[in-house]
PDB file of N, CA and C in Angstrom:
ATOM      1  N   UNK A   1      71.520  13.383 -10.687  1.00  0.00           N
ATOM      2  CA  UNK A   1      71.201  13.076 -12.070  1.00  0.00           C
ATOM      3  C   UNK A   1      70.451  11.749 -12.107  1.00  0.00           C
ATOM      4  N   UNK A   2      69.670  11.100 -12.639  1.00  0.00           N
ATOM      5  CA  UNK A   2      68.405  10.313 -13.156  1.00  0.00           C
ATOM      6  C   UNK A   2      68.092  10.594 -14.564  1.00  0.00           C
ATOM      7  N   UNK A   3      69.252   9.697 -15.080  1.00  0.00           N
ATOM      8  CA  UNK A   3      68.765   9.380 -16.858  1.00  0.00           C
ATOM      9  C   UNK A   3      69.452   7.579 -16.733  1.00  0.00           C
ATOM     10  N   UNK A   4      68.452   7.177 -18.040  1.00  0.00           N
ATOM     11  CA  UNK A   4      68.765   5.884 -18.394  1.00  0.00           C
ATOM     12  C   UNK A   4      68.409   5.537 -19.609  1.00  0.00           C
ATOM     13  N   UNK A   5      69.840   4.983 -20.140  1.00  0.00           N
ATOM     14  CA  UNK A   5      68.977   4.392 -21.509  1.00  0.00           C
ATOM     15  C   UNK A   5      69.527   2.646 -21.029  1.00  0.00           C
ATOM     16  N   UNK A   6      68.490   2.557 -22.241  1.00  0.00           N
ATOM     17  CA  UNK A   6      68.329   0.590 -21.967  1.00  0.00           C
ATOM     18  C   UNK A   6      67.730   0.618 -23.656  1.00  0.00           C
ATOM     19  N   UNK A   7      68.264  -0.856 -23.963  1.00  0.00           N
ATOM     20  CA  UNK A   7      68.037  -1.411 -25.321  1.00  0.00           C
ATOM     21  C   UNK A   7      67.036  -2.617 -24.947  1.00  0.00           C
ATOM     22  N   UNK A   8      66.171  -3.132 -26.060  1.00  0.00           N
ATOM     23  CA  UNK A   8      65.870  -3.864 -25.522  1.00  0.00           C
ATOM     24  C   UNK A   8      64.312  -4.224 -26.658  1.00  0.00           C
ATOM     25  N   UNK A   9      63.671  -5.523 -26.444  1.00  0.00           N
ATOM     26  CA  UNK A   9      62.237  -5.899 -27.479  1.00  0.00           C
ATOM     27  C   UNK A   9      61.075  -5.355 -26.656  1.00  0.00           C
ATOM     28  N   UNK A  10      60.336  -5.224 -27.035  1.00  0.00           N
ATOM     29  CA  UNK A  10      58.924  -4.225 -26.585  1.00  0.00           C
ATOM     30  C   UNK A  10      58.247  -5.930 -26.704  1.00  0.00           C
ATOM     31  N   UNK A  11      57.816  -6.358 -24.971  1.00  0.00           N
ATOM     32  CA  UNK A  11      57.429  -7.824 -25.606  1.00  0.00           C
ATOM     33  C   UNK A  11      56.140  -7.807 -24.824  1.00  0.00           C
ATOM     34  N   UNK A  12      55.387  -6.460 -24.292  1.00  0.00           N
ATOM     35  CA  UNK A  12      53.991  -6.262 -23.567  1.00  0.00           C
ATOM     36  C   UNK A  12      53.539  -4.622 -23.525  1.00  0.00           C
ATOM     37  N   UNK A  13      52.381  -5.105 -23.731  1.00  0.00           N
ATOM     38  CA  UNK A  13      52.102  -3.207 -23.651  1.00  0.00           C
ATOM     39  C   UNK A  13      50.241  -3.555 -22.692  1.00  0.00           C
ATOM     40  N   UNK A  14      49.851  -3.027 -21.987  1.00  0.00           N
ATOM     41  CA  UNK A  14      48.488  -2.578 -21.836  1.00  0.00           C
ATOM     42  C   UNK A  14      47.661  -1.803 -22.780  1.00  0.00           C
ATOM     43  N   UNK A  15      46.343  -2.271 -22.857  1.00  0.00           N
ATOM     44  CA  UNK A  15      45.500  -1.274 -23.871  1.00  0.00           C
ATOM     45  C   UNK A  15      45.774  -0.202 -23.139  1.00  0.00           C
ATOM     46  N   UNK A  16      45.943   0.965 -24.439  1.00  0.00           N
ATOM     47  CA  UNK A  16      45.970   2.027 -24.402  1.00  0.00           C
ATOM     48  C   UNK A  16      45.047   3.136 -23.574  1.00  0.00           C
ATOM     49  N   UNK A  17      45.620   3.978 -22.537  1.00  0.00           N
ATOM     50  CA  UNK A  17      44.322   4.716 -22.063  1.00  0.00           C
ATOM     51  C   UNK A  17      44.957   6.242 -21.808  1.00  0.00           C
ATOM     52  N   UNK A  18      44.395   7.269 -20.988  1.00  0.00           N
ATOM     53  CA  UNK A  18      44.147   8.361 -20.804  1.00  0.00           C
ATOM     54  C   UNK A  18      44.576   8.718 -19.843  1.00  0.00           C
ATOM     55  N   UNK A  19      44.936   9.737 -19.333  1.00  0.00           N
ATOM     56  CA  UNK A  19      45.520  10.596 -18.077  1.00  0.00           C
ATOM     57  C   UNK A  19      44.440  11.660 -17.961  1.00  0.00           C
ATOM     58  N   UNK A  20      43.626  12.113 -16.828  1.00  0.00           N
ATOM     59  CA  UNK A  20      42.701  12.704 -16.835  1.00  0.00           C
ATOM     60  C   UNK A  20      42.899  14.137 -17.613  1.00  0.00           C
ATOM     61  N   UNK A  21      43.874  14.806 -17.480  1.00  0.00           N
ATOM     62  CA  UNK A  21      44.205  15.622 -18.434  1.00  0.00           C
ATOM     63  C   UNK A  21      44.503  15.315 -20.197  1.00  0.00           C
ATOM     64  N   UNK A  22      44.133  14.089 -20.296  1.00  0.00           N
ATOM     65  CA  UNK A  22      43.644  14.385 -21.916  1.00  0.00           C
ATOM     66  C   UNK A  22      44.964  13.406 -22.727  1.00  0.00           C
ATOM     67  N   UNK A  23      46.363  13.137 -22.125  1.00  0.00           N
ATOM     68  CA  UNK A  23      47.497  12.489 -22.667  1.00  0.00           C
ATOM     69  C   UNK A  23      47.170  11.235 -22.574  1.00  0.00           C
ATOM     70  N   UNK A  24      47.676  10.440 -23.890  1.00  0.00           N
ATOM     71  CA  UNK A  24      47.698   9.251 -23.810  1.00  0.00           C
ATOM     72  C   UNK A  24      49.226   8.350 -23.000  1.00  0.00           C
ATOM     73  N   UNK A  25      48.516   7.354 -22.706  1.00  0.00           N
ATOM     74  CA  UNK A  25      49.399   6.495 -21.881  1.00  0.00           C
ATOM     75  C   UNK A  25      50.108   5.310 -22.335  1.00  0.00           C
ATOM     76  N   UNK A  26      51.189   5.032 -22.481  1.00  0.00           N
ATOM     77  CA  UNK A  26      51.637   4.053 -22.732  1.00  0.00           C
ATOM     78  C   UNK A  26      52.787   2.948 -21.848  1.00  0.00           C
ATOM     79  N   UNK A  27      51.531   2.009 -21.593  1.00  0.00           N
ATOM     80  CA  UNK A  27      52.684   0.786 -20.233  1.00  0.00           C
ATOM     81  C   UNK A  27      52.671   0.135 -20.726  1.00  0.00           C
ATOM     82  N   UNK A  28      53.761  -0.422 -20.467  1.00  0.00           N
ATOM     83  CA  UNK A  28      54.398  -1.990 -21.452  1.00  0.00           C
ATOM     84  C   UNK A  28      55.863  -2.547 -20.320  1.00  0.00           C
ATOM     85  N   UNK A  29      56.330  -3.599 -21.034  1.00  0.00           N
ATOM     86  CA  UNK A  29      57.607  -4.191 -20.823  1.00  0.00           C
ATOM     87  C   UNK A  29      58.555  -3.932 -21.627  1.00  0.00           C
ATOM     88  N   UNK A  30      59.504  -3.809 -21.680  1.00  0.00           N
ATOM     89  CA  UNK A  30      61.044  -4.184 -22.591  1.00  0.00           C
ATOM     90  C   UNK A  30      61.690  -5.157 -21.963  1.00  0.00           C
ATOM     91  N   UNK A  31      62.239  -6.125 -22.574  1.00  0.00           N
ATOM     92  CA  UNK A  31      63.198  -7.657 -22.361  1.00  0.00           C
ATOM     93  C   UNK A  31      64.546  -6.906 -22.664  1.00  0.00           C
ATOM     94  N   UNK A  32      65.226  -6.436 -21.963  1.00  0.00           N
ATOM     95  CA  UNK A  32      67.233  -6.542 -22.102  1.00  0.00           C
ATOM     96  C   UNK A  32      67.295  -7.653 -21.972  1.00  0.00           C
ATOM     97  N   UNK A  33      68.612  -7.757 -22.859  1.00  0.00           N
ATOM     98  CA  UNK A  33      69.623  -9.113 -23.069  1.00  0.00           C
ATOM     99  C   UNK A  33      70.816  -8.369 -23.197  1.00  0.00           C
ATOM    100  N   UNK A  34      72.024  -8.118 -22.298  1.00  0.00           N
ATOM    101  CA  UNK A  34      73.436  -8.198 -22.449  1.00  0.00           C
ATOM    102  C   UNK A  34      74.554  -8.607 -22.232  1.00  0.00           C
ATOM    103  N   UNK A  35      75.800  -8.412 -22.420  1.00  0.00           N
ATOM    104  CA  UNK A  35      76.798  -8.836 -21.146  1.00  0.00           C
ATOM    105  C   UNK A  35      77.676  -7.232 -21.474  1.00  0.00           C
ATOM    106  N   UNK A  36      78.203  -7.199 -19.891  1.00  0.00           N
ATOM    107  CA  UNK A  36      79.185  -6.408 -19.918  1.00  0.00           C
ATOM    108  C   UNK A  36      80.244  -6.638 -19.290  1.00  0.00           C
ATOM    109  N   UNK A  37      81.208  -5.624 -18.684  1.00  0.00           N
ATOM    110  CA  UNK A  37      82.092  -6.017 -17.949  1.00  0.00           C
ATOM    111  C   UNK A  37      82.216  -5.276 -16.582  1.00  0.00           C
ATOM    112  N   UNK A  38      82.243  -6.518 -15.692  1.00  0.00           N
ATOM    113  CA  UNK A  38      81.992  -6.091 -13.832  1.00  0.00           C
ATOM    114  C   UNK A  38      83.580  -6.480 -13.169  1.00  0.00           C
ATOM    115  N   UNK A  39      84.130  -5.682 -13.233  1.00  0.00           N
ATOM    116  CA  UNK A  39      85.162  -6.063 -11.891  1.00  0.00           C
ATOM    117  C   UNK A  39      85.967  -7.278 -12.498  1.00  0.00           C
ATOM    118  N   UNK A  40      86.600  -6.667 -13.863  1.00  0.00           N
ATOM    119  CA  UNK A  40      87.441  -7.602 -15.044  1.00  0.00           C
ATOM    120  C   UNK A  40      86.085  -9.003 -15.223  1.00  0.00           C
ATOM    121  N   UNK A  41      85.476  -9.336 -14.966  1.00  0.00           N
ATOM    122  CA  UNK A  41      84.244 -10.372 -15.513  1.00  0.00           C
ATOM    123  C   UNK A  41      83.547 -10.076 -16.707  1.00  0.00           C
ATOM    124  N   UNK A  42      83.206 -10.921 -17.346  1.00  0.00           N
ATOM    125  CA  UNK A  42      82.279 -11.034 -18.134  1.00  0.00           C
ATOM    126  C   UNK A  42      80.402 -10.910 -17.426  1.00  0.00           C
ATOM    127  N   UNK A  43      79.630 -10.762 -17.441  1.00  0.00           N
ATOM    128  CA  UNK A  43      78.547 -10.353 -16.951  1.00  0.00           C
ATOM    129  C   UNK A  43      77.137 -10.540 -17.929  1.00  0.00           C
ATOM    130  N   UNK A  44      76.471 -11.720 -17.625  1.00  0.00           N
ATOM    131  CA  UNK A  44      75.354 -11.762 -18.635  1.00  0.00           C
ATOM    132  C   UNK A  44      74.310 -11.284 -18.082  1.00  0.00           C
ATOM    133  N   UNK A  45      73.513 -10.249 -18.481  1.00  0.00           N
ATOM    134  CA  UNK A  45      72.353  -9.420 -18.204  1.00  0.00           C
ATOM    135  C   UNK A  45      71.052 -10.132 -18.742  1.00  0.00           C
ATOM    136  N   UNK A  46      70.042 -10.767 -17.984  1.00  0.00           N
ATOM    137  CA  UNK A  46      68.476 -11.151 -19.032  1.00  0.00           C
ATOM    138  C   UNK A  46      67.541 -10.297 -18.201  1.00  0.00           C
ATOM    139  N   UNK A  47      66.865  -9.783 -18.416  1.00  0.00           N
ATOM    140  CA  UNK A  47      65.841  -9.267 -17.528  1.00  0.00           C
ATOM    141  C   UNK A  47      64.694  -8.633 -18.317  1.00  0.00           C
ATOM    142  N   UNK A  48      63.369  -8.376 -17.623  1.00  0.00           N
ATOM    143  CA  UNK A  48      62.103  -7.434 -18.103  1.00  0.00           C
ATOM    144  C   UNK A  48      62.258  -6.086 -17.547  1.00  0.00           C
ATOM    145  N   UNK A  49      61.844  -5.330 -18.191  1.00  0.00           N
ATOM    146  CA  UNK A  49      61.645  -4.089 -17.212  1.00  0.00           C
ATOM    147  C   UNK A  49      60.184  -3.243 -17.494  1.00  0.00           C
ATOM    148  N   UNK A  50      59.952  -3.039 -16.327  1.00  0.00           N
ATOM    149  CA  UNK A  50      58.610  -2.107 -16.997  1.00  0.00           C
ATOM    150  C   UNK A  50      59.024  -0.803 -17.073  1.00  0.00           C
ATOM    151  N   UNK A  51      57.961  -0.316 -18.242  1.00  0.00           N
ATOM    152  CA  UNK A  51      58.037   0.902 -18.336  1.00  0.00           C
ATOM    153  C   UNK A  51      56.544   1.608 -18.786  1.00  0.00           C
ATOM    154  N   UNK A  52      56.756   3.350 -18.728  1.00  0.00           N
ATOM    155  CA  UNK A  52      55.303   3.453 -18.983  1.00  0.00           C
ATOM    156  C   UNK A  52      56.280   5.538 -19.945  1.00  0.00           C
ATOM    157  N   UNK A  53      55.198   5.738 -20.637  1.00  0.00           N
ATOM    158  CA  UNK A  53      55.592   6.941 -21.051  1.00  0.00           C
ATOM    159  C   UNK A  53      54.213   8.004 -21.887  1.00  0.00           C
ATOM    160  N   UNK A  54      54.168   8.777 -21.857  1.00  0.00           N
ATOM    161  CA  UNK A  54      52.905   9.802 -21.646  1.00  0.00           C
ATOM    162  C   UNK A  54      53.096  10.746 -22.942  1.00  0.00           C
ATOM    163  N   UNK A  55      51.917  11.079 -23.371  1.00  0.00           N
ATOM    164  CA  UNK A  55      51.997  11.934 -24.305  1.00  0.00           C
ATOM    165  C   UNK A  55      52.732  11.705 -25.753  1.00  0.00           C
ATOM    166  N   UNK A  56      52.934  12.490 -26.844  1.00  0.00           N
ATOM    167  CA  UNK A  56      53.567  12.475 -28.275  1.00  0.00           C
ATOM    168  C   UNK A  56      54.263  10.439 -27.736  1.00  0.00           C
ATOM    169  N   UNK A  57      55.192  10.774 -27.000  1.00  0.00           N
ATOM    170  CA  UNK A  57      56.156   9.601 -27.204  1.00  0.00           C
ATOM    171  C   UNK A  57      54.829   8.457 -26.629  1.00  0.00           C
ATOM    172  N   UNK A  58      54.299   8.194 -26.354  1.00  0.00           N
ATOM    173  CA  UNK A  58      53.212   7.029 -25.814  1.00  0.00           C
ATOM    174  C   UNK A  58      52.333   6.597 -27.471  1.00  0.00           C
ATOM    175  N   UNK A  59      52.340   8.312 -27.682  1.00  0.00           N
ATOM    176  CA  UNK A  59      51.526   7.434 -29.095  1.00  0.00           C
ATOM    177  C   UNK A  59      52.146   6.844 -29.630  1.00  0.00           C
ATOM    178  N   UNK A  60      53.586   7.405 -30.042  1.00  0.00           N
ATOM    179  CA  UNK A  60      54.285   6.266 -31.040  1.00  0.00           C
ATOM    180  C   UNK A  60      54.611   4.886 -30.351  1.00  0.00           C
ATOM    181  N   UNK A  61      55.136   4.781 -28.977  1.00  0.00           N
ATOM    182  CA  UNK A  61      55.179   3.416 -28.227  1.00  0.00           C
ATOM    183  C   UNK A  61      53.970   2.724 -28.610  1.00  0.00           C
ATOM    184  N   UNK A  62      52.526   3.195 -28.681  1.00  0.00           N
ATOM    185  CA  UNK A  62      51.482   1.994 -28.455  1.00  0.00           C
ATOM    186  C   UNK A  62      51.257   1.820 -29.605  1.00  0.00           C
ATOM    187  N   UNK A  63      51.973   2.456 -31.121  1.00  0.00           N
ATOM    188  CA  UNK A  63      51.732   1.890 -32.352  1.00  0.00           C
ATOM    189  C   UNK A  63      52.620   1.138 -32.977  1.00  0.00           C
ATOM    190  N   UNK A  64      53.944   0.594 -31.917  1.00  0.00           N
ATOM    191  CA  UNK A  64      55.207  -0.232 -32.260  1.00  0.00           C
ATOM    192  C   UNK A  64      54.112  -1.595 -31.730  1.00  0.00           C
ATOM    193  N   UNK A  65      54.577  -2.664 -33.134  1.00  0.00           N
ATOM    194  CA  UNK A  65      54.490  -4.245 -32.900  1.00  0.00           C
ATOM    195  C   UNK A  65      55.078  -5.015 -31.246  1.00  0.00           C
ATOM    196  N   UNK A  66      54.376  -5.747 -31.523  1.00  0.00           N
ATOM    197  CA  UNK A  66      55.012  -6.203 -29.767  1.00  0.00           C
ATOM    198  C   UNK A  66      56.667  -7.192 -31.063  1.00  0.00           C
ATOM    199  N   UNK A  67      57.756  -7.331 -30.049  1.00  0.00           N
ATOM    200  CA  UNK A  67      58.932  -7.691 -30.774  1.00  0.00           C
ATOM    201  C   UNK A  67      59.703  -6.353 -31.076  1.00  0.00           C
ATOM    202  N   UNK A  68      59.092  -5.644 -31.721  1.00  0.00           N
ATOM    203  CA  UNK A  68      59.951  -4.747 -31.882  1.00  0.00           C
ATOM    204  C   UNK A  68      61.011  -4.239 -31.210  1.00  0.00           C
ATOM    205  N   UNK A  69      62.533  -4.257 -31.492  1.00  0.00           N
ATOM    206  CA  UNK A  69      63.697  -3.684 -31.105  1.00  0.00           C
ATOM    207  C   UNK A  69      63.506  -1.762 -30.220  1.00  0.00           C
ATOM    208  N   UNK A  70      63.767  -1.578 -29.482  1.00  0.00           N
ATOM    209  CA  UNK A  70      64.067  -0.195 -28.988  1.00  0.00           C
ATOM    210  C   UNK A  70      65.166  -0.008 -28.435  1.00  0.00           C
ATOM    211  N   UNK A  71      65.579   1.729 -28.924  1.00  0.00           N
ATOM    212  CA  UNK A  71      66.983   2.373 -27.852  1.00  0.00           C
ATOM    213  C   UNK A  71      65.775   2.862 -27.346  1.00  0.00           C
ATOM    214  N   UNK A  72      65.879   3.173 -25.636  1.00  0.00           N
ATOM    215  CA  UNK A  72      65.013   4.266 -24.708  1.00  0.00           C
ATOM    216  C   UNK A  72      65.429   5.033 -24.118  1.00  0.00           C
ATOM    217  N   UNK A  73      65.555   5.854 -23.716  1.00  0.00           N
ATOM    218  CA  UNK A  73      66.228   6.925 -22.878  1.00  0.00           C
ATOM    219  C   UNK A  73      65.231   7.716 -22.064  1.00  0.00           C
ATOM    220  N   UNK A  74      65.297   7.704 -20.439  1.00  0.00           N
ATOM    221  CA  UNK A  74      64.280   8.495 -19.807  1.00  0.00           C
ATOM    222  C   UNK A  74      65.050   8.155 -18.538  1.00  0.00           C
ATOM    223  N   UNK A  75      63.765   8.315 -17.476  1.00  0.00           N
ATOM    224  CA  UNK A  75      64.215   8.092 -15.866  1.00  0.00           C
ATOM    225  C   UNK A  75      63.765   7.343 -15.303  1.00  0.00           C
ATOM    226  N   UNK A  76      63.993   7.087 -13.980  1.00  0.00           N
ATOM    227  CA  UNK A  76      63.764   6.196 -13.142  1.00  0.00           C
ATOM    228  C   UNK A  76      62.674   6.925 -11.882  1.00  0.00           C
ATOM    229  N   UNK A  77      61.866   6.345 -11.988  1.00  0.00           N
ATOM    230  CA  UNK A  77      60.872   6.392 -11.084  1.00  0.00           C
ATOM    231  C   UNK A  77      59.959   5.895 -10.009  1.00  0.00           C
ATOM    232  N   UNK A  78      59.480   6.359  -8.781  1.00  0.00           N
ATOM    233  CA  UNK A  78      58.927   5.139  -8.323  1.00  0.00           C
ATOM    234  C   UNK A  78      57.229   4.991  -9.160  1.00  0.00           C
ATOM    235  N   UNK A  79      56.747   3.619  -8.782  1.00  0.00           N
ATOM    236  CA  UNK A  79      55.562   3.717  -9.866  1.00  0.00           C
ATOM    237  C   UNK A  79      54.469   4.672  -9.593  1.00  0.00           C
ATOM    238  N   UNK A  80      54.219   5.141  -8.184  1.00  0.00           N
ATOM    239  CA  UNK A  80      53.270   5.983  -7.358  1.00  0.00           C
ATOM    240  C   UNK A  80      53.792   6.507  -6.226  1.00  0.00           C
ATOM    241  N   UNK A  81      53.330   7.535  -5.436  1.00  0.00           N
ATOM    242  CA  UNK A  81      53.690   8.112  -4.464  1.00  0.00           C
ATOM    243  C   UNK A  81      53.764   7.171  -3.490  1.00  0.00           C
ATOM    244  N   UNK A  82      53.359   6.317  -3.265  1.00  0.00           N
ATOM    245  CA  UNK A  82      53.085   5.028  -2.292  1.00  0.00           C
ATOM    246  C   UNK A  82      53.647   3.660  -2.576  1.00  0.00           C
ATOM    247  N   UNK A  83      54.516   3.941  -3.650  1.00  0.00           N
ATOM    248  CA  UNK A  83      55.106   2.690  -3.753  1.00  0.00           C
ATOM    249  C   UNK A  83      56.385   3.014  -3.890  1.00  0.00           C
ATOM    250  N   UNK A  84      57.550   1.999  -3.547  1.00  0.00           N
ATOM    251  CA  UNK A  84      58.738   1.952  -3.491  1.00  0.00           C
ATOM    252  C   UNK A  84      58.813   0.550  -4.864  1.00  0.00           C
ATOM    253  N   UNK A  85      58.722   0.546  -5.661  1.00  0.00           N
ATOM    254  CA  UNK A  85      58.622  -0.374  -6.951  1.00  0.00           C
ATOM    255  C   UNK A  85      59.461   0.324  -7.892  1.00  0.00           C
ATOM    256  N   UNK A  86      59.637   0.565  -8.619  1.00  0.00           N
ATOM    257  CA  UNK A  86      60.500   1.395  -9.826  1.00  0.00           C
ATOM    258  C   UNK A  86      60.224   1.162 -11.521  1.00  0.00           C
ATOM    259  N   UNK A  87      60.052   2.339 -12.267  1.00  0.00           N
ATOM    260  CA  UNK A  87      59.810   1.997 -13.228  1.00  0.00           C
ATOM    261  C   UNK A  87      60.474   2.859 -14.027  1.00  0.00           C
ATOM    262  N   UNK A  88      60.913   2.453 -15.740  1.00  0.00           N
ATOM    263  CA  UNK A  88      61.168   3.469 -16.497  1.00  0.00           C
ATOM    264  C   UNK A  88      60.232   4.345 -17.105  1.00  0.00           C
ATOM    265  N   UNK A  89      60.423   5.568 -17.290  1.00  0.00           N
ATOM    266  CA  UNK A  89      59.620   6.541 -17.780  1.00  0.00           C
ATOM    267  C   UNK A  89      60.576   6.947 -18.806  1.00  0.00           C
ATOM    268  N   UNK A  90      59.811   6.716 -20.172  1.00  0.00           N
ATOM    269  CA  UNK A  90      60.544   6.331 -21.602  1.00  0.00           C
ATOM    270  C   UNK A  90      60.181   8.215 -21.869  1.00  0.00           C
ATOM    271  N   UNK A  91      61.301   8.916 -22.374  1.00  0.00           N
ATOM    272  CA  UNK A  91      61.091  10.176 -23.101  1.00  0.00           C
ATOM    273  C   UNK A  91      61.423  10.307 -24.208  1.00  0.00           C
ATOM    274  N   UNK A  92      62.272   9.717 -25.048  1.00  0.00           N
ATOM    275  CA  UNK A  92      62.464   9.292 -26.310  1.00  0.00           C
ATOM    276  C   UNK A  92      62.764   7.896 -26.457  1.00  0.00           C
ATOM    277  N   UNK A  93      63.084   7.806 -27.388  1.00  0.00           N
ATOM    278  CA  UNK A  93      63.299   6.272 -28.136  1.00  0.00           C
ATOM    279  C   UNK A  93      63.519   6.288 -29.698  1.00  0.00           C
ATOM    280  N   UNK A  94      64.267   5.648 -29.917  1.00  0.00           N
ATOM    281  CA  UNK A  94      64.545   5.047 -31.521  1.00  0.00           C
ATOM    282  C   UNK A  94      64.478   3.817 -31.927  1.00  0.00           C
TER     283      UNK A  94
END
């Protein structure tokens, strides 16, 4: 199984472009901020994450304000066949 959701501000996106088959693209960042709990600890989370997402859901990503709040939910991926890097691939969002 490979699902993930993450909360988080939309605080970078790339101009918008194309997938040779015709879908639009949408890469950006999300900033998490949390704490949870690790092994009875308290646990403060800050981090960026990239992400990128294709088609219907890309259009609405590249017409959200940068700041804007997101829930995301998708998978984990590597960024290319040739890279061992990792990225989220956003399939919905609220």
């Amino acid at each position: 199984m490979n699902e993930i959701s993450i909360n988080g501000t939309l605080t970078a996106r790339e101009a918008v472009r194309y997938t040779p088959s015709g879908l639009e693209v949408f890469e950006g960042m999300i900033h998490h901020r949390s704490e949870l709990m690790e092994t009875n600890r308290a646990r403060r989370l800050e981090f960026d994450c990239p992400v990128v997402s294709y088609g219907d859901t890309a259009k609405m990503l590249n017409r959200l304000d940068l700041g804007t709040e997101v829930a995301a939910r998708g998978f984990i991926a590597p960024r290319s066949m040739k890279s061992r890097r990792l990225i989220v691939h956003i399939t919905e969002f609220i």
